[in-house]
Protein backbone atom coordinates (compact mmCIF):
# COMPACT_ATOMS: atom_id res chain seq x y z
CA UNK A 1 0.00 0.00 0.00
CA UNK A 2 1.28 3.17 -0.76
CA UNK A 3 1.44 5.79 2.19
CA UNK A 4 2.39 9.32 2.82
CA UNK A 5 5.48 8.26 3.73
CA UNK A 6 6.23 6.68 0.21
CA UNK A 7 5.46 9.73 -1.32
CA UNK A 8 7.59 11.84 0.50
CA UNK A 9 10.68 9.95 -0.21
CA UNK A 10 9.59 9.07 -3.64
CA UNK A 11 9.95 13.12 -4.54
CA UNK A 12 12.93 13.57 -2.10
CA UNK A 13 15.06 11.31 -3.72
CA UNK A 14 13.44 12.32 -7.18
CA UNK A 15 13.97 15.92 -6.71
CA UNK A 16 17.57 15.54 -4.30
CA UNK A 17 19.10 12.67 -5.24
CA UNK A 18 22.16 14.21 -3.20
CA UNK A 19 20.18 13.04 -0.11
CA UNK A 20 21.52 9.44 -0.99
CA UNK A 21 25.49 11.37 -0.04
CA UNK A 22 25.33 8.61 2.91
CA UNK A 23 25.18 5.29 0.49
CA UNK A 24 27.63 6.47 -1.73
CA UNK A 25 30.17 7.67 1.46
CA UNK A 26 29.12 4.24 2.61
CA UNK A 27 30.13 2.17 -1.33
CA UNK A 28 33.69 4.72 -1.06
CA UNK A 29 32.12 6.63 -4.46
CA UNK A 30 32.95 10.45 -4.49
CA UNK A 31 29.55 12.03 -3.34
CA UNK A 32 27.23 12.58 -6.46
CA UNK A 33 26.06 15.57 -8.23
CA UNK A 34 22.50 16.35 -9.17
CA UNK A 35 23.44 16.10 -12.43
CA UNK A 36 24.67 12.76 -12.82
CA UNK A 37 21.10 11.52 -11.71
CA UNK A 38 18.52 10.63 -14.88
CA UNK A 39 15.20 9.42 -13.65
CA UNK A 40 13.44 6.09 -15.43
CA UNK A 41 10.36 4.83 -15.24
CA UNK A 42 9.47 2.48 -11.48
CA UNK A 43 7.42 0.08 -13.93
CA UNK A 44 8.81 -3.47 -13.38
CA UNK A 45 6.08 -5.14 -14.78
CA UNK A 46 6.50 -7.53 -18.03
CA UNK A 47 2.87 -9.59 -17.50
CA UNK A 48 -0.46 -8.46 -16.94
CA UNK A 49 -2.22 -8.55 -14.85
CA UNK A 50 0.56 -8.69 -12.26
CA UNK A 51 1.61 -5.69 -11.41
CA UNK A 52 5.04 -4.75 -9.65
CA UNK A 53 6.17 -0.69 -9.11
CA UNK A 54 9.45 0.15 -7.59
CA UNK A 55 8.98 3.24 -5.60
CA UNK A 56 11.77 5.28 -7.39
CA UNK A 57 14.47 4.41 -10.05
CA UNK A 58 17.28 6.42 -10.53
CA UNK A 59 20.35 6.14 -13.41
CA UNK A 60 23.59 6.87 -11.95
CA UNK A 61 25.86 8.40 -14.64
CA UNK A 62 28.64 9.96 -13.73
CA UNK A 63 31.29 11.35 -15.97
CA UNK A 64 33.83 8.88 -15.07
CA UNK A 65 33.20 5.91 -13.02
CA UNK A 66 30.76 2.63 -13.64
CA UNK A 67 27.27 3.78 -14.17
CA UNK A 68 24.48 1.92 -11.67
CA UNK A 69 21.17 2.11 -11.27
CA UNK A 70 19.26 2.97 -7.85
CA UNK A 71 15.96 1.24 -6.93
CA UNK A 72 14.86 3.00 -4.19
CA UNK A 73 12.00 1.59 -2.13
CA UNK A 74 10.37 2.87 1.78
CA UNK A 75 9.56 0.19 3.77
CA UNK A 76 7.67 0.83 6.86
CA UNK A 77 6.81 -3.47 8.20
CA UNK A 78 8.60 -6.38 7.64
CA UNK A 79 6.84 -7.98 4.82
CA UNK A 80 8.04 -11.18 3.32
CA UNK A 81 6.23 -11.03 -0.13
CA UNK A 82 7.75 -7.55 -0.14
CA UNK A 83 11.61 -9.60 -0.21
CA UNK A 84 10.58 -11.69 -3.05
CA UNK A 85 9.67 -8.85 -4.97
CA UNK A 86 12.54 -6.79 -4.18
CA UNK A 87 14.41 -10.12 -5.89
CA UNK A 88 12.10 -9.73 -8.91
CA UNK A 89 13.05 -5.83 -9.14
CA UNK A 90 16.63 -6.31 -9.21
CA UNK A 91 16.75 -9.11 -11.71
CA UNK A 92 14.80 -7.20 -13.88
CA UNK A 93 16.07 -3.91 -14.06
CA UNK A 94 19.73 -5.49 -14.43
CA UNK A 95 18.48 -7.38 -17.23
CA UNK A 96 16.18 -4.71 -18.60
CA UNK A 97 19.05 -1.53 -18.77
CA UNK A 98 22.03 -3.75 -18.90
CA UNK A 99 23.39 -2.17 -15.83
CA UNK A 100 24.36 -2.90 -12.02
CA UNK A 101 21.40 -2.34 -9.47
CA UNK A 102 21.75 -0.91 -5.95
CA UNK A 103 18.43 -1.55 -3.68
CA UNK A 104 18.10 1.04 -1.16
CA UNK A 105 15.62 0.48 1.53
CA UNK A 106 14.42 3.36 3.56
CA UNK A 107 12.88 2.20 6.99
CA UNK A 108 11.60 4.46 9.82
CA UNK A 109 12.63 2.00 12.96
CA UNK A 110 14.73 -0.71 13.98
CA UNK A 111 13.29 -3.91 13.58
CA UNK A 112 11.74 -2.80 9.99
CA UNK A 113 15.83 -1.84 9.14
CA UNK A 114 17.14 -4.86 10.71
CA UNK A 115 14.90 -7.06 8.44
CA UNK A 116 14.98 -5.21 4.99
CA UNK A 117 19.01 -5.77 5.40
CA UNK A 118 18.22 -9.44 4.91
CA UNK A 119 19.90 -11.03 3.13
CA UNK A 120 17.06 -12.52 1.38
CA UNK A 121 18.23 -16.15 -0.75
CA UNK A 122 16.72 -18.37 -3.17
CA UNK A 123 17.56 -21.75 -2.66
CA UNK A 124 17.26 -25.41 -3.10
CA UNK A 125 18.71 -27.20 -0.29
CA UNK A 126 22.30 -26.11 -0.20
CA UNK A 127 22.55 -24.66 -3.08
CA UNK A 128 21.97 -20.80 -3.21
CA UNK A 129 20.66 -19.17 -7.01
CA UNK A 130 20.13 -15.77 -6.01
CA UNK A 131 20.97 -13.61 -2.77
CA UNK A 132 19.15 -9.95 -2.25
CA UNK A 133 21.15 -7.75 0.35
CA UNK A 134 19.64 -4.08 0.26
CA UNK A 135 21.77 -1.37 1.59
CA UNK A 136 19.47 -0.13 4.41
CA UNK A 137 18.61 3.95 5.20
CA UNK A 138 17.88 3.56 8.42
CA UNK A 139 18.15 4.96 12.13
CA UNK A 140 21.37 2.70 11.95
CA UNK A 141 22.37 4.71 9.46
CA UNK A 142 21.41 8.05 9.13
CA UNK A 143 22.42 10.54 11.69
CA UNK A 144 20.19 11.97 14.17
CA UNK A 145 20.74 15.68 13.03
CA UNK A 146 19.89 18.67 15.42
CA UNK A 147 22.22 21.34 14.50
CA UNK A 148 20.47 24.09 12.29
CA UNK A 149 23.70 25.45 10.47
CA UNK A 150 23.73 21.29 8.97
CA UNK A 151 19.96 21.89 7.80
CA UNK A 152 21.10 25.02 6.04
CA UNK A 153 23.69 23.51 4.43
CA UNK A 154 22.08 19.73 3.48
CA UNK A 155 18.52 19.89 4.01
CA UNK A 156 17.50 16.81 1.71
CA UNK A 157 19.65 14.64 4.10
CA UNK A 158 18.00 16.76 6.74
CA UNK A 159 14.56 15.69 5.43
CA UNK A 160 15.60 12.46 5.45
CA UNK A 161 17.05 11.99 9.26
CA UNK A 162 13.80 13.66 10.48
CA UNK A 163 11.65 11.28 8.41
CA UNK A 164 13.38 8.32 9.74
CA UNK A 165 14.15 9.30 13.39
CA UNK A 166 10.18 10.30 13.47
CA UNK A 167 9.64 7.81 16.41
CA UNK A 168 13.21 8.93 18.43
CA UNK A 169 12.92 9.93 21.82
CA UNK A 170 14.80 13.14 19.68
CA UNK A 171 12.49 13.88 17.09
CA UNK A 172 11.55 17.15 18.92
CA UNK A 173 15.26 18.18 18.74
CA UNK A 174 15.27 17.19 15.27
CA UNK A 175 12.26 19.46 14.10
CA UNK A 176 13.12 22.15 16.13
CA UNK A 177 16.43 22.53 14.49
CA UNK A 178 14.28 21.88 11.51
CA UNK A 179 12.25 24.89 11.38
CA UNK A 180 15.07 26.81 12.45
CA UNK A 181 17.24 25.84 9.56
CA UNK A 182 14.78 25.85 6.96
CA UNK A 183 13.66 29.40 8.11
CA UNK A 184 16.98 30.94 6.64
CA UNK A 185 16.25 29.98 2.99
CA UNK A 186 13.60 32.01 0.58
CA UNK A 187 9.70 31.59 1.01
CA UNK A 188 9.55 29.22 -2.03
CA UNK A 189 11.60 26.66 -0.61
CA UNK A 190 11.13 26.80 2.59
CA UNK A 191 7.35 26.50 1.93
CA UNK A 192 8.77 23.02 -0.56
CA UNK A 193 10.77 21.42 2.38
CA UNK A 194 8.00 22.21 4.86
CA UNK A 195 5.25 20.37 2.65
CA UNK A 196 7.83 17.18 2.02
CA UNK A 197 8.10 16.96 6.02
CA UNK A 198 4.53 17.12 6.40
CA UNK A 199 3.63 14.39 3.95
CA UNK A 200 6.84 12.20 5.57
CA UNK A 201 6.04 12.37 8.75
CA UNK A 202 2.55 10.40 7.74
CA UNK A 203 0.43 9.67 11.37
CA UNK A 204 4.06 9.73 13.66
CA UNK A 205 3.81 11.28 17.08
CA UNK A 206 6.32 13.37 15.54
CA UNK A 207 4.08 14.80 13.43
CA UNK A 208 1.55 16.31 15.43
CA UNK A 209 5.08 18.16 17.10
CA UNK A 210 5.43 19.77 13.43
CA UNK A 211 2.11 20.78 13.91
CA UNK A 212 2.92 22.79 16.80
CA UNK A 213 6.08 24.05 15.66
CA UNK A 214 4.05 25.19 11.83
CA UNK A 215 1.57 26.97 13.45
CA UNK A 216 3.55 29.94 14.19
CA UNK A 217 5.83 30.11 10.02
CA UNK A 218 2.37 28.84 7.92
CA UNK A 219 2.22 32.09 6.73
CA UNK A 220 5.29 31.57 4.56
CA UNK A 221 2.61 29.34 2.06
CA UNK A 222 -1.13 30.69 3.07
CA UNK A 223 -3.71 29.55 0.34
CA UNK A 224 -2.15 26.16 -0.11
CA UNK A 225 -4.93 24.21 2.20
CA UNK A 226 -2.24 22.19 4.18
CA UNK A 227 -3.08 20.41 7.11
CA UNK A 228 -0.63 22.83 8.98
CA UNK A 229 -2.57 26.27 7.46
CA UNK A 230 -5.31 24.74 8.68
CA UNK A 231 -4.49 24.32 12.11
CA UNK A 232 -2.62 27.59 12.61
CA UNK A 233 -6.30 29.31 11.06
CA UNK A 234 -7.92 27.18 13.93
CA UNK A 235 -5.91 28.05 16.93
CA UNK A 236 -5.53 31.76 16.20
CA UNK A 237 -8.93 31.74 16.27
CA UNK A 238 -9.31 29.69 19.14
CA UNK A 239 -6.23 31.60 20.95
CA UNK A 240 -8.52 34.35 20.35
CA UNK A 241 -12.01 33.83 21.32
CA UNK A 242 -10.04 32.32 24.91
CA UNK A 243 -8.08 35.55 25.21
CA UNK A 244 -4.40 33.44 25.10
CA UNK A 245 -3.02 35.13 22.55
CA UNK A 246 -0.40 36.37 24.44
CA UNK A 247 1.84 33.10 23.93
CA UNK A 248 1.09 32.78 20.68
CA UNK A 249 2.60 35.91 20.26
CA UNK A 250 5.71 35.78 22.18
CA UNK A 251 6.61 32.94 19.58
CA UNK A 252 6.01 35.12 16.71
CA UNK A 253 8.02 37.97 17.54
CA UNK A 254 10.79 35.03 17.98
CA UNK A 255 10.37 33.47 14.95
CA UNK A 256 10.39 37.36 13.30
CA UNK A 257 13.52 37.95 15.36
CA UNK A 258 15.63 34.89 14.57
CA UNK A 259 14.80 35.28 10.68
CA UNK A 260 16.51 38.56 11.00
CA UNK A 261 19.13 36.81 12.97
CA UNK A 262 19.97 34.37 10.40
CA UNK A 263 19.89 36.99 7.11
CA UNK A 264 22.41 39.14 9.60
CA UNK A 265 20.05 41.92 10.12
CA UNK A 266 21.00 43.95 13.11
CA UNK A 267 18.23 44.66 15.01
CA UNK A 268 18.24 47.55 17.24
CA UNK A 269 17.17 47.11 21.01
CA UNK A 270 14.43 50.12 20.18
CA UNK A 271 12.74 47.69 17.35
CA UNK A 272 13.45 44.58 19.51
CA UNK A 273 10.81 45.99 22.15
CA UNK A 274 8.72 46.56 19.72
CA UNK A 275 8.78 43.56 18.32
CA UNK A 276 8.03 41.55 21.51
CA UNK A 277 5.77 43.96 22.69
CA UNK A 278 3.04 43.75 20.32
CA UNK A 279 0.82 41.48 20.51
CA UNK A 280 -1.62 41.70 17.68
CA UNK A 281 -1.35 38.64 15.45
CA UNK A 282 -2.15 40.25 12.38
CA UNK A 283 0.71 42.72 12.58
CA UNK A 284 3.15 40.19 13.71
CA UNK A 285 2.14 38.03 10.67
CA UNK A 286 2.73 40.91 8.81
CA UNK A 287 5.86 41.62 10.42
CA UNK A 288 7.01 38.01 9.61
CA UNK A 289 6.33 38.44 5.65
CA UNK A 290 8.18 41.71 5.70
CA UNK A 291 11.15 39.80 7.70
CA UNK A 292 11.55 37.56 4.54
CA UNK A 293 12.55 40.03 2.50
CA UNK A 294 13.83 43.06 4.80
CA UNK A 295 17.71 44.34 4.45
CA UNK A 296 17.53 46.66 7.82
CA UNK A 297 15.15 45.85 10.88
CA UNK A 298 13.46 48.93 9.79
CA UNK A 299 12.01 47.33 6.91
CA UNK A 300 9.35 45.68 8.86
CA UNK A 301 7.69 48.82 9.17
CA UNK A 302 7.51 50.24 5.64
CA UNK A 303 4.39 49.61 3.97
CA UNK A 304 5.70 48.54 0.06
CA UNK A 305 4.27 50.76 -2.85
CA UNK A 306 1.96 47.88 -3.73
CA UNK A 307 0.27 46.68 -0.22
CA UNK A 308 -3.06 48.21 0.97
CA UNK A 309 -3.21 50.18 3.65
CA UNK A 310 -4.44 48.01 6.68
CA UNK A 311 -4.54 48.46 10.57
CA UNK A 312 -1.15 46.02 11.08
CA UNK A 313 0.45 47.81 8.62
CA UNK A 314 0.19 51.04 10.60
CA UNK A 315 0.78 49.94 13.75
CA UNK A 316 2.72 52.26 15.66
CA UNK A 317 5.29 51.55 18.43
């Protein structure tokens, strides 16, 4: 069955192949570019009506080096039909493209990782035909990352760690550096990485802690009808009917200040105070967009040539 999960690393490693930097450290191949990546069709199937789909197949051509082909599959149970199709996948794409196949499992805990290692055989008595061993993406083998300045600089393998630490005892350490790192890059991809956690994640107690965390940055992608837009929409308006908006706003005005922070914006203590003094939502969300964008600290005050006049917008200190 395909789940959320699948989907998420299907267009992580579609879109980033560089997020696979850990298997090819692991082989001793010279990390990989984006460009050496060609995408092929999953489709394993050769007779109807059975059906088999890898979840994502990748070409490996470098410039120089032996070209390989990645099969790339998520694997959330141990699931013994699963292993006998893996075998079918690798025998035919190897005979199919006339090329070496790497399987790459991606599994989000232990046990799941420690089975989809395998190795898997086909045998008759002693004698061994075929042996599947998939190289396993797992919390083995991807680090538990929690340093914001490594988000910055590798956020697919970023992604990654937080999708398959999502049941850690540190997967609040791991989003929080999250959102902190992925706050430093433009609107447009921040708002991409944020909607690839949120479909990864899938129904993980770590998820509904990405809830919490969104609900004070959704406004980088309002309109989009995420689950996270959503919920932020609800609680405002819950925060205000119950008169507790005053938390809610102490986290904006630090989300508005550490965006500054990290685009080295210097931010007088005059506009700091009046930062985490207000606390009207709607001006702080305001605040937020302008801090996107703003050179000087000042900038979150000027109203551009092309926004309407509103009541946030003329907030005065």
């Amino acid at each position: 069955m395909v789940t959320s999960t699948h989907e998420a690393t299907h267009r992580l490693f579609q879109e980033h192949p560089e997020a696979l930097t850990l298997v090819f450290e692991s082989l001793g191949i010279p990390p990989p570019e984006k460009s050496d990546f060609g995408s092929i069709t999953p489709d394993a199937t050769e007779i109807r009506p059975l059906e088999r789909r890898v979840d994502t197949v990748l070409k490996f051509e470098p410039a120089m080096g032996e070209s390989f082909l990645l099969a790339i599959e998520s694997q959330t149970k141990k699931d013994p039909d699963k292993a006998k199709s893996w075998a079918y996948y690798v025998a035919h794409l190897s005979a199919k493209y006339d090329m070496p196949v790497l399987l790459v499992a991606v599994c989000r805990d232990r046990p799941t990782a420690k089975w989809a290692a395998g190795p898997f055989e086909c045998a008759v008595g002693p004698w061994t035909t075929q042996i599947t061993r998939p190289f396993v993406l797992g919390p083995g083998t991807v680090p538990v990352i929690t340093d914001e300045s490594m988000v910055t600089r590798q956020p697919a393998l970023s992604v990654l760690s937080a999708i398959v630490h999502s049941d850690d005892r540190r997967a609040p350490a791991i989003l929080e550096a999250m959102v902190r790192g992925l706050l430093s890059f433009d609107p447009d991809t921040t708002a991409y990485w944020f909607e690839v956690m949120e479909v990864g994640l899938e129904n993980t107690p770590a998820k509904e802690k990405w809830r919490d965390l969104m609900s004070n940055v959704i406004t980088h992608f309002p309109g989009h009808g995420t689950l996270f837009e959503e919920k932020y929409l609800e609680g405002k308006a819950e925060g205000k009917a119950e008169g507790k908006t005053e938390g809610k706003a102490e986290e904006g005005a630090s989300f508005i200040l550490r965006v500054l922070e990290k685009h080295g914006i210097d931010v007088p203590e005059d506009i700091r105070e009046r930062i985490t003094s207000c606390t009207d939502l709607d001006t702080l969300t305001l605040w937020f967009d302008r801090s996107l964008t703003a050179s000087t600290a000042k900038d979150l005050f000027v109203e551009s040539p092309e926004a309407p006049q509103s009541q946030a917008g003329t907030d005065q200190a």
